[in-house]
N, C-alpha and C. Protein backbone atom coordinates (compact mmCIF):
# COMPACT_ATOMS: atom_id res chain seq x y z
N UNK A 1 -43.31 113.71 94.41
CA UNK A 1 -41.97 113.65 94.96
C UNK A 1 -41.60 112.19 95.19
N UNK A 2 -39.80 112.18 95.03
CA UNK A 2 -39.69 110.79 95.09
C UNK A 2 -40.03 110.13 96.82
N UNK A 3 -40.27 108.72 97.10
CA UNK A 3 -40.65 108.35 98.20
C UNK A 3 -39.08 108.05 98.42
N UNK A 4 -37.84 107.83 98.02
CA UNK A 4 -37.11 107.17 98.75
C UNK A 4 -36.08 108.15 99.57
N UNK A 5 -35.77 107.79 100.37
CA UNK A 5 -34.94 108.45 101.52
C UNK A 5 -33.48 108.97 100.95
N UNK A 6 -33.69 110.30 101.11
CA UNK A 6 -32.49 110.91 100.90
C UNK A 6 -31.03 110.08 101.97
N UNK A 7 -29.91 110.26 101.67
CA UNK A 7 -28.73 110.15 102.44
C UNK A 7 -28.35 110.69 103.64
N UNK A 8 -28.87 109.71 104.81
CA UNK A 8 -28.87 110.58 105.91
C UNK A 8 -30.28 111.15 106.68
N UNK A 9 -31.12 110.81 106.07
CA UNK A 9 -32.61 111.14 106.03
C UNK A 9 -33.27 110.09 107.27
N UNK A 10 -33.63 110.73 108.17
CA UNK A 10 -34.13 110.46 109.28
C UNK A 10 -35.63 110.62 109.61
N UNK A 11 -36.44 109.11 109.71
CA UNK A 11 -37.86 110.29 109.89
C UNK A 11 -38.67 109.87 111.28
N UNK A 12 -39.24 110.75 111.68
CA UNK A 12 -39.75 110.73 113.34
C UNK A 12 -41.81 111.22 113.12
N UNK A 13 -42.31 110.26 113.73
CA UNK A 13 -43.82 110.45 114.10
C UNK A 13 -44.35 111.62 114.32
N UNK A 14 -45.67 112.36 113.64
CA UNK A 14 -46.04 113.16 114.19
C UNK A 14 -47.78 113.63 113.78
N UNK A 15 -48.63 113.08 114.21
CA UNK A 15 -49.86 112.99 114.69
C UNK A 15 -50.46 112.22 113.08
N UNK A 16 -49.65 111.05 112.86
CA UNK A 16 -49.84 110.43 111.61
C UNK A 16 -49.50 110.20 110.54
N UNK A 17 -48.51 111.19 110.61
CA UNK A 17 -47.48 111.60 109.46
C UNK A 17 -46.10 111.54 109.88
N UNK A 18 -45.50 111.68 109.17
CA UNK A 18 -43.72 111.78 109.37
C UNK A 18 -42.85 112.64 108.54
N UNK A 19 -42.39 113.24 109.98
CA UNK A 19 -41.73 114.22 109.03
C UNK A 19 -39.52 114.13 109.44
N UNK A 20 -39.31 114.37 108.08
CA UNK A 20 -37.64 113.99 108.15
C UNK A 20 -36.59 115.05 108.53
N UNK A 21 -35.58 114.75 108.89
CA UNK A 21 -34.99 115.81 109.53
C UNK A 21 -34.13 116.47 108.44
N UNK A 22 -34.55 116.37 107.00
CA UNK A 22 -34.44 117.36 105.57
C UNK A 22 -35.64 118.55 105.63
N UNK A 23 -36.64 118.42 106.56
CA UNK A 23 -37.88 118.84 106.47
C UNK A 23 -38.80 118.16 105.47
N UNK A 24 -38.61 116.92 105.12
CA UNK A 24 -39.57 116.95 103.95
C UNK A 24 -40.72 115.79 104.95
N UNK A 25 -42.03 115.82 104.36
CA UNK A 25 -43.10 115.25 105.49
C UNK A 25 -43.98 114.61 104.61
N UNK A 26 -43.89 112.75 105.69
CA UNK A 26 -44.78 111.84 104.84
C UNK A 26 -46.40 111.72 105.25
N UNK A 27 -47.00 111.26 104.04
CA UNK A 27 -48.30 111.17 104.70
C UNK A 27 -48.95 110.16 104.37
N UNK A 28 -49.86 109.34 105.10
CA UNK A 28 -50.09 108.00 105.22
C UNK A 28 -51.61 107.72 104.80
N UNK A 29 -52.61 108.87 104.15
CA UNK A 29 -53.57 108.61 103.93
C UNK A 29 -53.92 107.97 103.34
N UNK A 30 -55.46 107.62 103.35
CA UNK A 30 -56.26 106.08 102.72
C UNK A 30 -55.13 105.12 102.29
N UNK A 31 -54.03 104.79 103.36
CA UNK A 31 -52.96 103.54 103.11
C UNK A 31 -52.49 103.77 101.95
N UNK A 32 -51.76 105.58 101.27
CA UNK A 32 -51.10 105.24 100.21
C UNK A 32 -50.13 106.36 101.03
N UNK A 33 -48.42 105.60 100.88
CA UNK A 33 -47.83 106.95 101.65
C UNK A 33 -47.20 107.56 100.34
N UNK A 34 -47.21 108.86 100.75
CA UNK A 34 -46.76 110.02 99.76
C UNK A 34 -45.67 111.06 100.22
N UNK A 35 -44.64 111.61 99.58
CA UNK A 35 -43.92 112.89 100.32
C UNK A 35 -44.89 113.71 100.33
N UNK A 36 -45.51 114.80 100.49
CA UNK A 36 -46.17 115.72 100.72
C UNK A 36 -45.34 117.16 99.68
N UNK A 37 -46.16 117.85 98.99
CA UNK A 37 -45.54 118.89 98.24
C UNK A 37 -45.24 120.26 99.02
N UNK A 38 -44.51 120.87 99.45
CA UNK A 38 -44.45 122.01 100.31
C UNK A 38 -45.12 123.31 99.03
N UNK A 39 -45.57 124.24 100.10
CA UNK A 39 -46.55 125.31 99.12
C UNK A 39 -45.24 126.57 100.08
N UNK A 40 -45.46 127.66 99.07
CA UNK A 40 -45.14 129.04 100.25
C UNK A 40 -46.02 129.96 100.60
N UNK A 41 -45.82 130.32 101.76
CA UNK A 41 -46.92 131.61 102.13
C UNK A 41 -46.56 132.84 101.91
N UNK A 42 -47.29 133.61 102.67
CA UNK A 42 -46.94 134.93 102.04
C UNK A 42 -45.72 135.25 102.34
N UNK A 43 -45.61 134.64 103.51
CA UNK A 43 -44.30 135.40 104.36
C UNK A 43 -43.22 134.52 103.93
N UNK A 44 -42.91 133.52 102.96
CA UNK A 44 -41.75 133.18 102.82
C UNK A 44 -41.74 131.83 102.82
N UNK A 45 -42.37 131.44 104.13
CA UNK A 45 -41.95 129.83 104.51
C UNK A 45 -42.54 128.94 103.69
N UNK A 46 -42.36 127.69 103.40
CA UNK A 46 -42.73 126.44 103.34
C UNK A 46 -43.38 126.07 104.19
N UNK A 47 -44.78 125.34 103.91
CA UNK A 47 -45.98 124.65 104.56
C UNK A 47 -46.32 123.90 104.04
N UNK A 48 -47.55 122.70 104.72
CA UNK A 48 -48.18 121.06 104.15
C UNK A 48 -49.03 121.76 104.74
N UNK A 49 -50.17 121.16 103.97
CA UNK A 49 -51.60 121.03 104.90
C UNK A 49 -51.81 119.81 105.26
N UNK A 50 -51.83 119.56 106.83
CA UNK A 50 -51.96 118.65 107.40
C UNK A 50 -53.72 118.09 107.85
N UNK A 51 -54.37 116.87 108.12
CA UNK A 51 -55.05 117.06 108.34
C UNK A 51 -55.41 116.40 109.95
N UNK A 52 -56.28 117.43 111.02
CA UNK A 52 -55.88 116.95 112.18
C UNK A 52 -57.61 117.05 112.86
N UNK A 53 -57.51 116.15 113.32
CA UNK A 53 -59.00 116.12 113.96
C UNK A 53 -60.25 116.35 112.71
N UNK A 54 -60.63 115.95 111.76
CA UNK A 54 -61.23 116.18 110.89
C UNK A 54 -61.02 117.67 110.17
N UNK A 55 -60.13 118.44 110.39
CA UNK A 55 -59.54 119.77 109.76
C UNK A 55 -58.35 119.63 109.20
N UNK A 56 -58.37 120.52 107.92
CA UNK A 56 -56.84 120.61 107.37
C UNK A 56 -56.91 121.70 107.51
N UNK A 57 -55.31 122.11 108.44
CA UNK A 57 -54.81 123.04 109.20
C UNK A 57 -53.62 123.12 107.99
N UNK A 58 -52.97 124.38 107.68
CA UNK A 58 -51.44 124.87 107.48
C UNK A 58 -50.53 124.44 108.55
N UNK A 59 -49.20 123.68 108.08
CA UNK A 59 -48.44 123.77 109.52
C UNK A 59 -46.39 124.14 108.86
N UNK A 60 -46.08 124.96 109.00
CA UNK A 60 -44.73 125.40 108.69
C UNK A 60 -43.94 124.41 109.29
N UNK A 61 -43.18 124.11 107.68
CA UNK A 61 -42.49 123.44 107.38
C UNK A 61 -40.90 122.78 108.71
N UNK A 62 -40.77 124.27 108.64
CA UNK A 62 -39.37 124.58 109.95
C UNK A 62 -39.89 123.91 111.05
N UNK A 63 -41.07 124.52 111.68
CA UNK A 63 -41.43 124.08 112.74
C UNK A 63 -41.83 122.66 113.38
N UNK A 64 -41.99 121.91 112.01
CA UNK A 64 -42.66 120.39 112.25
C UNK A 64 -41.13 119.89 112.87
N UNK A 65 -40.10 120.58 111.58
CA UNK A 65 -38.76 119.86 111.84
C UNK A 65 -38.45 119.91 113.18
N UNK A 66 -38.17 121.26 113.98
CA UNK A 66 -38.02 121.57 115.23
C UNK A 66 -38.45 120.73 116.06
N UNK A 67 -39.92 120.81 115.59
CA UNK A 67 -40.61 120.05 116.94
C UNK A 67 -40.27 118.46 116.95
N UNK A 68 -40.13 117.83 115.84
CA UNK A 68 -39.84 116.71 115.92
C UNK A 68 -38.60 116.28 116.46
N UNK A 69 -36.66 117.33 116.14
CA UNK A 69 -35.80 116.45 116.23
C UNK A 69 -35.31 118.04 117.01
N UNK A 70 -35.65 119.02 117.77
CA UNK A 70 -35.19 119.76 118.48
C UNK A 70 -34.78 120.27 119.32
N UNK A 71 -34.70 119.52 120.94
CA UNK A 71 -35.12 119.65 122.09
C UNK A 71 -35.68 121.08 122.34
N UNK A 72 -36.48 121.87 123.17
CA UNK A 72 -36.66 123.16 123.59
C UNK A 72 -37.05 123.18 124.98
N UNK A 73 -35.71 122.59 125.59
CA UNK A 73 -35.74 123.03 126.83
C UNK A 73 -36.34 123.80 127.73
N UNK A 74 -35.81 125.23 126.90
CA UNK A 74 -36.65 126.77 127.40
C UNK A 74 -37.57 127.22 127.02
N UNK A 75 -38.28 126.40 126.09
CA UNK A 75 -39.62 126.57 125.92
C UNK A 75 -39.77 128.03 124.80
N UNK A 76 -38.44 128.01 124.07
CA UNK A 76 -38.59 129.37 123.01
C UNK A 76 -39.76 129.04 122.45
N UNK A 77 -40.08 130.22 121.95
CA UNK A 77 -41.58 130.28 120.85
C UNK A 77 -41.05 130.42 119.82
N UNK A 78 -40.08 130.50 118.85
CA UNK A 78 -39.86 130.57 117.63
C UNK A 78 -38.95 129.70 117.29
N UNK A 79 -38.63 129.45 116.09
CA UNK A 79 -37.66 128.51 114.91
C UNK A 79 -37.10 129.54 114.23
N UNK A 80 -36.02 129.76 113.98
CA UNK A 80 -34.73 130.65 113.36
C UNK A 80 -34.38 129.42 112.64
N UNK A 81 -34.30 129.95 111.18
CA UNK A 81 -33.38 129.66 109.91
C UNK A 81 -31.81 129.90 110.25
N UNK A 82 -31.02 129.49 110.42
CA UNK A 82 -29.24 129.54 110.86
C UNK A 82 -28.71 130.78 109.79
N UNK A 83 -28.85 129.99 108.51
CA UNK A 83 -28.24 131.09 107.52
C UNK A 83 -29.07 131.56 106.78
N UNK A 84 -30.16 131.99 107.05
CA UNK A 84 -31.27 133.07 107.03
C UNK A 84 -32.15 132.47 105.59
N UNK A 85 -31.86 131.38 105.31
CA UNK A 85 -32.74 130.70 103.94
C UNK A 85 -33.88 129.72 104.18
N UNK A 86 -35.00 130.05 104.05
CA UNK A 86 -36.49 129.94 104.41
C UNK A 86 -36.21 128.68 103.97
N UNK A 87 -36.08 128.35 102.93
CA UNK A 87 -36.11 126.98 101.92
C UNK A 87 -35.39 126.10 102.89
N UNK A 88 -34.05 126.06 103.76
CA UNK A 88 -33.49 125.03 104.04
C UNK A 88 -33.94 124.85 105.11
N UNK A 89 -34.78 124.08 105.62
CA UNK A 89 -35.51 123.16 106.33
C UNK A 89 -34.65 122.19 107.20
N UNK A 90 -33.85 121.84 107.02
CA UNK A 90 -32.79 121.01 107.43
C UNK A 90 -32.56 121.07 108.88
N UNK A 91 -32.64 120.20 109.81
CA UNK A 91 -32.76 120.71 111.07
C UNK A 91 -31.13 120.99 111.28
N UNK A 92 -30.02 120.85 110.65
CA UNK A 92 -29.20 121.34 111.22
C UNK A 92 -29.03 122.59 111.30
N UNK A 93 -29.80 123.46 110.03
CA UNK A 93 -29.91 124.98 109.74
C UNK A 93 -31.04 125.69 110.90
N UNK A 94 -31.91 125.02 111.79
CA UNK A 94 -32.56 125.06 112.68
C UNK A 94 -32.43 125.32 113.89
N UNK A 95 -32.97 126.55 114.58
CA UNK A 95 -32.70 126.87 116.43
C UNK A 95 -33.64 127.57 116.47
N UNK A 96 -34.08 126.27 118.14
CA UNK A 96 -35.30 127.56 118.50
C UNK A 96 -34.78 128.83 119.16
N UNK A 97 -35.46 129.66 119.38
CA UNK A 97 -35.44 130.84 119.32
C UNK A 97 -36.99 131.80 120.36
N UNK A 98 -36.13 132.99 120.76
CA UNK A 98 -36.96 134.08 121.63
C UNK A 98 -37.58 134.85 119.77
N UNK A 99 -38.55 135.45 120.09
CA UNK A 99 -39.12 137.22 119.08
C UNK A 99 -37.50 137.54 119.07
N UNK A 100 -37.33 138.12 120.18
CA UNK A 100 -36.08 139.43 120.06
C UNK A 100 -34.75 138.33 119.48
N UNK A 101 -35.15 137.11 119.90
CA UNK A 101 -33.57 136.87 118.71
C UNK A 101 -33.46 136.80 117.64
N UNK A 102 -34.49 136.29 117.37
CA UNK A 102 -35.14 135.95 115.78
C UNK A 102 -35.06 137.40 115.07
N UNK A 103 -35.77 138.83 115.52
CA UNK A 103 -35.67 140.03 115.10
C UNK A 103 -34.00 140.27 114.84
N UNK A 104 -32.94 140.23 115.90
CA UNK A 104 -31.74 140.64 116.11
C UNK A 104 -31.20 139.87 115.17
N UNK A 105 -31.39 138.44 114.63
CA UNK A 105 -30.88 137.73 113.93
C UNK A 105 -30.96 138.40 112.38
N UNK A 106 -31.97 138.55 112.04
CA UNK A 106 -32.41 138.95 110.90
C UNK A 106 -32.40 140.52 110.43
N UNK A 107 -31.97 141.50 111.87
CA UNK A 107 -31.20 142.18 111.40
C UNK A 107 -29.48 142.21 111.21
N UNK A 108 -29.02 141.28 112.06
CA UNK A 108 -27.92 141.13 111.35
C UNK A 108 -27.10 140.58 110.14
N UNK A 109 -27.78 139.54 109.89
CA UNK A 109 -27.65 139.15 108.49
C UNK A 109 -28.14 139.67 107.20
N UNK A 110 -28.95 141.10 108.01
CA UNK A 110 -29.31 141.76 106.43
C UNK A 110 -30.73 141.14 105.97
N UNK A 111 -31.17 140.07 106.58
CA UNK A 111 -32.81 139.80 106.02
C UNK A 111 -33.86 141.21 106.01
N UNK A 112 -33.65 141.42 107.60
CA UNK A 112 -34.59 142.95 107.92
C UNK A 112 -33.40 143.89 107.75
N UNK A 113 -33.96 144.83 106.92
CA UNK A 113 -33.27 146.57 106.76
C UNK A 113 -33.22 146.96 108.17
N UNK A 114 -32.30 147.69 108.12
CA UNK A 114 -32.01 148.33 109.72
C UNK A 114 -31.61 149.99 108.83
N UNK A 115 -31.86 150.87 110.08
CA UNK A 115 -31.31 152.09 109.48
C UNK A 115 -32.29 153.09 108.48
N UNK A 116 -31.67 153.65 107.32
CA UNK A 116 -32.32 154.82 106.67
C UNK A 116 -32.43 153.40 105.56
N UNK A 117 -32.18 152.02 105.40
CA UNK A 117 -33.00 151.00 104.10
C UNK A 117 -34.11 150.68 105.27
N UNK A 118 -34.83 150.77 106.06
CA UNK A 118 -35.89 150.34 106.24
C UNK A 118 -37.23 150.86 105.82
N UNK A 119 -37.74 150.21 105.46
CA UNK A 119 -39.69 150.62 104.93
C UNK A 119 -40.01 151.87 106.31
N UNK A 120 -39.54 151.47 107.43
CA UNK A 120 -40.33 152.77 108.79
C UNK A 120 -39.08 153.46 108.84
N UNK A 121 -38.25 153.65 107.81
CA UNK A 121 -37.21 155.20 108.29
C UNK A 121 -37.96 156.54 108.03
N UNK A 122 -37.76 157.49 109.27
CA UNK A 122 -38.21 158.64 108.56
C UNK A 122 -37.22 159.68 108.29
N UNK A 123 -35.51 159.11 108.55
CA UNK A 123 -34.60 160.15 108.40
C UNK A 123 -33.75 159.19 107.71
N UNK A 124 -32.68 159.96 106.53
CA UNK A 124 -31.37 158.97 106.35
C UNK A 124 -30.45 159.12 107.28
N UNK A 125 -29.45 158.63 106.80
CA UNK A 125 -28.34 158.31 107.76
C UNK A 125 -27.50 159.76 107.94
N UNK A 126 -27.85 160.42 106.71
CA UNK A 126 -27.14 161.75 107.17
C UNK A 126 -27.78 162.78 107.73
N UNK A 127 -28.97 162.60 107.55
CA UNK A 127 -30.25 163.70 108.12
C UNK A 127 -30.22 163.19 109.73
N UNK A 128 -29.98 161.98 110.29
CA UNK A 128 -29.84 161.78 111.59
C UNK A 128 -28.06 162.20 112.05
N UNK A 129 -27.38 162.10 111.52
CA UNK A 129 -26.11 162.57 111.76
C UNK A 129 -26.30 164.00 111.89
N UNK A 130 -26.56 164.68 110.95
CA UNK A 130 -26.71 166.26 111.15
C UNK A 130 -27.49 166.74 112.23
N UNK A 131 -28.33 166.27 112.74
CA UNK A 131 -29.11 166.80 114.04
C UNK A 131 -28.43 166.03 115.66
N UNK A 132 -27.75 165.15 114.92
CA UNK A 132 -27.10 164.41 116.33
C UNK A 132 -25.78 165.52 116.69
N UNK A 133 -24.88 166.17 115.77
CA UNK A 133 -23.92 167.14 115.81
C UNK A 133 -24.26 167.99 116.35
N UNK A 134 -23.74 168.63 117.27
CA UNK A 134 -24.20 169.76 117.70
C UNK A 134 -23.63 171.43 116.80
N UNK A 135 -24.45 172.35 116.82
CA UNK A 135 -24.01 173.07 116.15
C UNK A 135 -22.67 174.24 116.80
N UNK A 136 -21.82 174.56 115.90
CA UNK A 136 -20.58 174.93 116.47
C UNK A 136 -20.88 176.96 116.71
């Protein structure tokens, strides 16, 4: 990846490395710096393997961003994608986030199925309508 700074590209310290508020993250080993290649996991996101205390750990992509240019006041435990696209890293597309918002989020935008499209429905939408009616 190229080394030079995108337009607007901001980058902030983080246990040796630097990561930019595009999400993309530099790394400074044996004195050669490099962008770092993002990999995906199972679940979607973008990750670097970082290496920390003599271990290379996985660390998501979103989250470096967060933590670096995010404040979290309230101490949420999660990072929410804005417009529900794993890939954009961008801390403006970035908010931390509760479980239950992150869930509520992602069912409203249609990421998670809600209803008779979900993988755990055991009724459709009309098989629950018909038993919700009462009979005449």
């Amino acid at each position: 990846m190229k080394l030079d700074d995108l337009v607007g590209e901001l980058w902030k310290d983080f246990s040796g490395y630097q990561v930019s508020n595009f999400g993309r993250v530099k790394s400074f080993h044996k004195g050669k710096v490099k962008i770092l290649k993002p990999q995906l996991n199972q679940h979607g996101y973008l990750y670097v393997q970082l290496r920390t205390e003599k271990k290379i750990k996985p660390f998501r992509i979103h989250r470096l961003a967060a933590q670096c240019f995010i404040p979290n006041p309230e101490e949420k435990a999660q990072v929410n994608h804005i417009d529900g696209n794993k890939f954009n890293n961008h801390v403006s597309n970035l908010e931390w986030c509760t479980p239950s918002d992150n869930q509520r989020h992602a069912v409203i935008t249609g990421l998670r199925p809600s209803g008779e499209n979900s993988s755990l429905a055991k009724f459709t939408n009309e098989q629950v309508r018909y038993k919700l009616i009462p009979s005449a």
